[in-house]
N, C-alpha and C. Protein backbone atom coordinates (compact mmCIF):
# COMPACT_ATOMS: atom_id res chain seq x y z
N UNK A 1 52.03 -73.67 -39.65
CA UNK A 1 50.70 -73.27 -40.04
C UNK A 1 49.77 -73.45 -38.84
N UNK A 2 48.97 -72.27 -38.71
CA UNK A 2 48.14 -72.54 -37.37
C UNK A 2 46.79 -72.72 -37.85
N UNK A 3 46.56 -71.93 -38.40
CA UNK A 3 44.68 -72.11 -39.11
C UNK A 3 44.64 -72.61 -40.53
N UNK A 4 44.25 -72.77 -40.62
CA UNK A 4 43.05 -73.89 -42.03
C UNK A 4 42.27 -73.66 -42.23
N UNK A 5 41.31 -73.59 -43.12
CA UNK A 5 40.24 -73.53 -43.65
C UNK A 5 39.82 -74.75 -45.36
N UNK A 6 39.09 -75.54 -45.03
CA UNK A 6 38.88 -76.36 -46.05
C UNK A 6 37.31 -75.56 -46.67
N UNK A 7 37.02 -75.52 -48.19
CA UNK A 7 35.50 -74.85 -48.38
C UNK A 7 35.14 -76.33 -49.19
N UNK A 8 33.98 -76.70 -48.79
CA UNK A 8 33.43 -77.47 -49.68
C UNK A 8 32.13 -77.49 -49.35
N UNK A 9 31.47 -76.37 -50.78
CA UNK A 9 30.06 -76.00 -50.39
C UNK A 9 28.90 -76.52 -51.45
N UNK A 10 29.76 -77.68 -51.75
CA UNK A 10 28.44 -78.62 -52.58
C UNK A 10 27.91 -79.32 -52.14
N UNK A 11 27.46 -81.18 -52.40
CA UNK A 11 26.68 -81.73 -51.57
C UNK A 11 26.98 -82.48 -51.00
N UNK A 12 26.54 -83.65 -50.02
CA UNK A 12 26.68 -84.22 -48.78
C UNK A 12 27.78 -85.50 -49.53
N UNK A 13 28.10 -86.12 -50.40
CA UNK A 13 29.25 -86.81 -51.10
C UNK A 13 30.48 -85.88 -50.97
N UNK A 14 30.16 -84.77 -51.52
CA UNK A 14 31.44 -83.90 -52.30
C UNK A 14 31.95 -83.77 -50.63
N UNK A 15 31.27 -83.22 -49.24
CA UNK A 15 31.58 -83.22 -48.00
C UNK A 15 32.29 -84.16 -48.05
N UNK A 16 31.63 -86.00 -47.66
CA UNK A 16 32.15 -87.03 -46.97
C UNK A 16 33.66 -86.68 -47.76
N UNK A 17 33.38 -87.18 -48.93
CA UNK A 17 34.97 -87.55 -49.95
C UNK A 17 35.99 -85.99 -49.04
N UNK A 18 35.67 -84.85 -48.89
CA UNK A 18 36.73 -83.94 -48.62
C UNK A 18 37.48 -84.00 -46.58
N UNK A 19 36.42 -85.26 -46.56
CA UNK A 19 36.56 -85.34 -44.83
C UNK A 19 38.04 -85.99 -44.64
N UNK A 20 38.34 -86.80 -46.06
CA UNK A 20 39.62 -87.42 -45.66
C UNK A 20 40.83 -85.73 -46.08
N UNK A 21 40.81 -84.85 -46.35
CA UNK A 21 41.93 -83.91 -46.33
C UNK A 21 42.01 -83.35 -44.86
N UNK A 22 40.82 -83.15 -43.80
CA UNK A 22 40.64 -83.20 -43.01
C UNK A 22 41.99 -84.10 -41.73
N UNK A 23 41.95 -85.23 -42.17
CA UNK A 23 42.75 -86.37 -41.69
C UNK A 23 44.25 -85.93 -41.87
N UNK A 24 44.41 -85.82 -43.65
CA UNK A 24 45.81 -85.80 -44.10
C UNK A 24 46.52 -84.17 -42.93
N UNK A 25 45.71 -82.95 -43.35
CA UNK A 25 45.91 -81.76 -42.73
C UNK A 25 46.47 -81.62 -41.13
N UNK A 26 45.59 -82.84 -40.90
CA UNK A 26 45.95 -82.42 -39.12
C UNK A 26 47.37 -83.63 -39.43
N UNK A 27 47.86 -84.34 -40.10
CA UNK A 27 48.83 -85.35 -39.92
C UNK A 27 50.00 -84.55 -40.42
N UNK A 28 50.20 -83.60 -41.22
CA UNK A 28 50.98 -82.66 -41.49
C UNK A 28 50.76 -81.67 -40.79
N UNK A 29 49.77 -81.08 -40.16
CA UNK A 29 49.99 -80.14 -39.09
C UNK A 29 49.19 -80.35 -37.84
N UNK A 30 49.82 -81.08 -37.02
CA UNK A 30 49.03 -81.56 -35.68
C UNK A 30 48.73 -80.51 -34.62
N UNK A 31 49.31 -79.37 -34.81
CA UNK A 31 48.89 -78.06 -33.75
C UNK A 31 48.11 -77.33 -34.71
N UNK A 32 47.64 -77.39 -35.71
CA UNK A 32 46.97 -76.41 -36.11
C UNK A 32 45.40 -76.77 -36.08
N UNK A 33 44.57 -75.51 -36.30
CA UNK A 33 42.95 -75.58 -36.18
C UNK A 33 42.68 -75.45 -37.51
N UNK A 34 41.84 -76.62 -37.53
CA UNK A 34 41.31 -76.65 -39.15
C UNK A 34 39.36 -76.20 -38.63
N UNK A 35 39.26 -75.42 -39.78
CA UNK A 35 37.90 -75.47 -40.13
C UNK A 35 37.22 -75.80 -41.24
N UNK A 36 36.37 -75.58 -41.51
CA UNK A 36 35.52 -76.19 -42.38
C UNK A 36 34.00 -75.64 -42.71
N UNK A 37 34.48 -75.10 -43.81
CA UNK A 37 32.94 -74.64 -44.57
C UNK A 37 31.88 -75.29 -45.57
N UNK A 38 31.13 -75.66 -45.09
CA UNK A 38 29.69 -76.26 -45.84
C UNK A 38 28.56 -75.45 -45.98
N UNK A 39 27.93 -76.21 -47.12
CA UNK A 39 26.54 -74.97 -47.39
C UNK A 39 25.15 -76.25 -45.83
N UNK A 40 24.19 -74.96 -45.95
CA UNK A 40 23.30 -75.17 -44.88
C UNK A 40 23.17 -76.54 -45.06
N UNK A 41 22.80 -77.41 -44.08
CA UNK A 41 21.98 -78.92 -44.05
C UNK A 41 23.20 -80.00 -44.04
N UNK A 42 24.65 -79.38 -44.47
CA UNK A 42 25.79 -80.55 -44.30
C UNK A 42 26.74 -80.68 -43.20
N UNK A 43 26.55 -79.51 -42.11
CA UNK A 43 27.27 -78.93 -40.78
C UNK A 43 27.25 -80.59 -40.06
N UNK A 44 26.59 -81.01 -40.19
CA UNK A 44 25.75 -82.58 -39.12
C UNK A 44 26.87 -83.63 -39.87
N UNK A 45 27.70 -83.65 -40.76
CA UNK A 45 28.43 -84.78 -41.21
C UNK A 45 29.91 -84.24 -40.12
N UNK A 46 29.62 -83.09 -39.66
CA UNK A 46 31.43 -82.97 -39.23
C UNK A 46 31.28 -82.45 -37.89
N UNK A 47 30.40 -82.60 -37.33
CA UNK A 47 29.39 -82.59 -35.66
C UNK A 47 30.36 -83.37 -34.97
N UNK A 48 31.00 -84.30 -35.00
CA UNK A 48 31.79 -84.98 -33.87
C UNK A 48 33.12 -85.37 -34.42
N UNK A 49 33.67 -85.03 -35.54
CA UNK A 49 34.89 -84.82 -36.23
C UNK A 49 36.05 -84.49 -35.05
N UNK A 50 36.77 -84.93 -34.35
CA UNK A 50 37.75 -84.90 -33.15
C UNK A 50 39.26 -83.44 -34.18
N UNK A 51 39.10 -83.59 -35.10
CA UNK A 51 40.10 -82.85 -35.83
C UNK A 51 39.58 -81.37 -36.49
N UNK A 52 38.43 -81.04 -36.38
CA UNK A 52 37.64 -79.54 -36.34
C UNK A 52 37.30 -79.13 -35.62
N UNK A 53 37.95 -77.73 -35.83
CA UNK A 53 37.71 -76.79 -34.76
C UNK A 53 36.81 -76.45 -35.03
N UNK A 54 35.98 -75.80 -35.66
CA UNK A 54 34.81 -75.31 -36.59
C UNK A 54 34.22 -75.44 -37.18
N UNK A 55 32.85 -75.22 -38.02
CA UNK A 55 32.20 -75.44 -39.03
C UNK A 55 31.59 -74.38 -39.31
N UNK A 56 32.17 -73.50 -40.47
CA UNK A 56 31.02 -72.48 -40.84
C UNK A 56 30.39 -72.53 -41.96
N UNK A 57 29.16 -72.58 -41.67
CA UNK A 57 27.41 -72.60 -42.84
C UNK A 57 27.41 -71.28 -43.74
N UNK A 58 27.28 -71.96 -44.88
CA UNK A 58 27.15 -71.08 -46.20
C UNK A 58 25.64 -71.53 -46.46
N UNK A 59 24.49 -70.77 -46.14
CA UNK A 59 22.96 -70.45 -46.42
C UNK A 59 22.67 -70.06 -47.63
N UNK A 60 22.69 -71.13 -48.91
CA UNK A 60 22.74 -70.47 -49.90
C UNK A 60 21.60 -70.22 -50.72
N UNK A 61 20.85 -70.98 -50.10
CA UNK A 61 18.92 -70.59 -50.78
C UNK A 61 18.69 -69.21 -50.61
N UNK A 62 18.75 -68.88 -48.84
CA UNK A 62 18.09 -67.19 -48.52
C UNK A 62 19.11 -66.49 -48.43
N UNK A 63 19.11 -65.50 -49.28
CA UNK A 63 19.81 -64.01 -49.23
C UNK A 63 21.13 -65.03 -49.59
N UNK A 64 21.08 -65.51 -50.65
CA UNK A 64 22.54 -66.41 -51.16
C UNK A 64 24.00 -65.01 -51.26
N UNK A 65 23.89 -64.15 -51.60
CA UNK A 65 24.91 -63.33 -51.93
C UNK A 65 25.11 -62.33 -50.58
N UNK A 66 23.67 -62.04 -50.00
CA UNK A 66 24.70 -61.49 -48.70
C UNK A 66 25.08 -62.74 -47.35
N UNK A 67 24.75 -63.70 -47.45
CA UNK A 67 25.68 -64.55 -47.03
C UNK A 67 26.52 -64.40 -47.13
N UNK A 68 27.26 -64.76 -48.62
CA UNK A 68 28.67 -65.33 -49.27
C UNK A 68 29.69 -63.96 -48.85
N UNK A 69 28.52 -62.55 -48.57
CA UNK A 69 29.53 -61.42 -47.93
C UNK A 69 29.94 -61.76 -46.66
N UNK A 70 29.01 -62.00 -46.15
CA UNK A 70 29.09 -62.03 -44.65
C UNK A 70 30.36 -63.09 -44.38
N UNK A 71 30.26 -63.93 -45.26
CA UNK A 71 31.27 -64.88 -45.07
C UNK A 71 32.82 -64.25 -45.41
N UNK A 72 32.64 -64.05 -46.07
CA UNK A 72 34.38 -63.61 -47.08
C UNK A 72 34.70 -62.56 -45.62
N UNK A 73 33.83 -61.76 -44.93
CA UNK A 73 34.38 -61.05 -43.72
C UNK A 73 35.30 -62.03 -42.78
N UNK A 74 34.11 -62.92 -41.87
CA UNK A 74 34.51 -63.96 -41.07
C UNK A 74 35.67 -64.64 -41.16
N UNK A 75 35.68 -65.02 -42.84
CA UNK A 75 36.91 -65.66 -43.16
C UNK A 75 37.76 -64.91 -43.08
N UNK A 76 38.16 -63.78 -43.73
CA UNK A 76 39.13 -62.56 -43.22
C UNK A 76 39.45 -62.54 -42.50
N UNK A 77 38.29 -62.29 -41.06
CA UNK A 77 38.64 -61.48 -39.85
C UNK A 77 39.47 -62.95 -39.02
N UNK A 78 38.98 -64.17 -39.46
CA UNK A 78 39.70 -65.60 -38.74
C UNK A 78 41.76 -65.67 -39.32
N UNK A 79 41.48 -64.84 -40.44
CA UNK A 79 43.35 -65.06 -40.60
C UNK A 79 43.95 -66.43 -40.84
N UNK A 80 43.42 -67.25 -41.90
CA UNK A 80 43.51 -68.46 -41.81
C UNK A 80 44.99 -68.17 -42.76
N UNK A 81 45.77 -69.51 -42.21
CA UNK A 81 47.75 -69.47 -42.86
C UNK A 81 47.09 -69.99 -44.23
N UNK A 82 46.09 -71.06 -44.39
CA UNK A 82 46.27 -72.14 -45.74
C UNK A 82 44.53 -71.89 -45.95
N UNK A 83 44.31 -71.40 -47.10
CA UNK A 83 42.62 -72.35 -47.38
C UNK A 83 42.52 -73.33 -48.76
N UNK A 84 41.95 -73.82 -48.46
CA UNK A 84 41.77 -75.23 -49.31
C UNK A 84 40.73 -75.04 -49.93
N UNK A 85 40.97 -75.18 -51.23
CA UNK A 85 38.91 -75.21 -51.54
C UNK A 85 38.72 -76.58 -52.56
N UNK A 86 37.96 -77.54 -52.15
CA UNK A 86 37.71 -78.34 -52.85
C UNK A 86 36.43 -78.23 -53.39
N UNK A 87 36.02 -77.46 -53.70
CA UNK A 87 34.71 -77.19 -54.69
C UNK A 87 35.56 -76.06 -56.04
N UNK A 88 35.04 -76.05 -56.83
CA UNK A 88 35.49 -76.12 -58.11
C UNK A 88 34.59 -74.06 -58.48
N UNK A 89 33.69 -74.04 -57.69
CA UNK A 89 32.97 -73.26 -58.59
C UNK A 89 33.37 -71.34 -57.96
N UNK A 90 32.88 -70.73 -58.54
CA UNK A 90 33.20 -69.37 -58.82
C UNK A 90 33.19 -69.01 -56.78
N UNK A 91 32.22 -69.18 -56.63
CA UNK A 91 31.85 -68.52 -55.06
C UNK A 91 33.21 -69.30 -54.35
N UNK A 92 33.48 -70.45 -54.18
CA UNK A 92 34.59 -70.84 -53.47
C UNK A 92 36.07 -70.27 -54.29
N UNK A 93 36.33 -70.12 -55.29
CA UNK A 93 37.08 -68.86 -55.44
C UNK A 93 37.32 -67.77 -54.85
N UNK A 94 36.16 -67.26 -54.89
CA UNK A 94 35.84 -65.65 -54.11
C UNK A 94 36.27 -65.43 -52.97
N UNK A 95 35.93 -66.90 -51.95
CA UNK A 95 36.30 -66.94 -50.66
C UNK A 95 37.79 -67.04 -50.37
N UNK A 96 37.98 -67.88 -50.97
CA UNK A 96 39.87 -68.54 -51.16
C UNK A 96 40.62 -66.92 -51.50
N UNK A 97 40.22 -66.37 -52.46
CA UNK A 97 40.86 -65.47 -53.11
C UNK A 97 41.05 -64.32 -52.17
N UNK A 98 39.62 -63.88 -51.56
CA UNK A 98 39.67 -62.75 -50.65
C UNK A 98 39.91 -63.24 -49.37
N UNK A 99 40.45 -64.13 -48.63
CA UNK A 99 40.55 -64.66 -47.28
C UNK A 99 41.47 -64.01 -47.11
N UNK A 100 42.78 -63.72 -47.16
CA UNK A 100 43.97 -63.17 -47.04
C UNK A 100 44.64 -64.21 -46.72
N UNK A 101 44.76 -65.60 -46.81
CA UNK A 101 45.76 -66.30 -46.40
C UNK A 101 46.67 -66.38 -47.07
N UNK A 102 47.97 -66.83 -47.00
CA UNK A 102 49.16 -66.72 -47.63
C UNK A 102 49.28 -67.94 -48.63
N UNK A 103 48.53 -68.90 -47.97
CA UNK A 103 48.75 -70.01 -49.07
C UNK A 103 47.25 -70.66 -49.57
N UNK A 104 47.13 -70.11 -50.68
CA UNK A 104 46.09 -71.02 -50.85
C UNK A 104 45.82 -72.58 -51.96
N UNK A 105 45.00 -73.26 -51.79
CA UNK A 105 45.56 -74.42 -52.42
C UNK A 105 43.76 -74.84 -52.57
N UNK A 106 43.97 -75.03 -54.44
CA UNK A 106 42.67 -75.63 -54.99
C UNK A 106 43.03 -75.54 -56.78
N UNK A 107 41.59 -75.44 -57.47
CA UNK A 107 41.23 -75.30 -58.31
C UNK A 107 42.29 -74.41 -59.03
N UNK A 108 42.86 -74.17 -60.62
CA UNK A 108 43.43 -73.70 -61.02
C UNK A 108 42.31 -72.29 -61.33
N UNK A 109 41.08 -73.15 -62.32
CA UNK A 109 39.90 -71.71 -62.30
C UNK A 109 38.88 -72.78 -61.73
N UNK A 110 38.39 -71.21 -61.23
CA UNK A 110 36.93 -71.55 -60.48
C UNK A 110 35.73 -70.45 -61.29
């Protein structure tokens, strides 16, 4: 597995608590690039994280839905092997679902 993607676009708890899959991910896959999606204002908890490659911001106050487009592209166009979604709700579905990765791993429904 080379890319990752973890989504957790609730609040600054639901972040910390998902920082430890972060840990487990790179210990089962030590060459791969993990990223990591948060909504606006939580990017600053994973700022010096030695095990992310990335952090991409979900802006969900302004223009909440053409964000969440703009995103489901990015995520696409990145080709991630695994996404993870530890948020529970419909929009992190959407993302997981339309990413194209081969494996995805979360919520049964979102």
């Amino acid at each position: 597995m080379k890319r990752i993607l973890i989504i957790q676009t609730a609040f600054i708890g639901d972040v910390i608590l998902a920082t430890a899959l972060v840990e487990k991910l790179h210990d089962y896959f030590p060459n791969s690039e993990i990223d990591f999606l948060v909504r606006k204002g939580n990017q600053a908890l994973l700022k010096n994280n030695p095990h992310i490659n990335q952090v991409l911001v979900w802006e969900k106050g302004k223009k909440k839905f053409k964000h969440l487009f703009s995103l489901k592209r990015t995520i696409k166009k990145n080709r991630y092997d695994i996404v993870v979604t530890a948020h529970r709700f419909a929009s992190s579905g959407y993302l997981a679902a339309f990413s194209g990765a081969k494996h995805i791993v979360g919520f049964k429904k979102n």
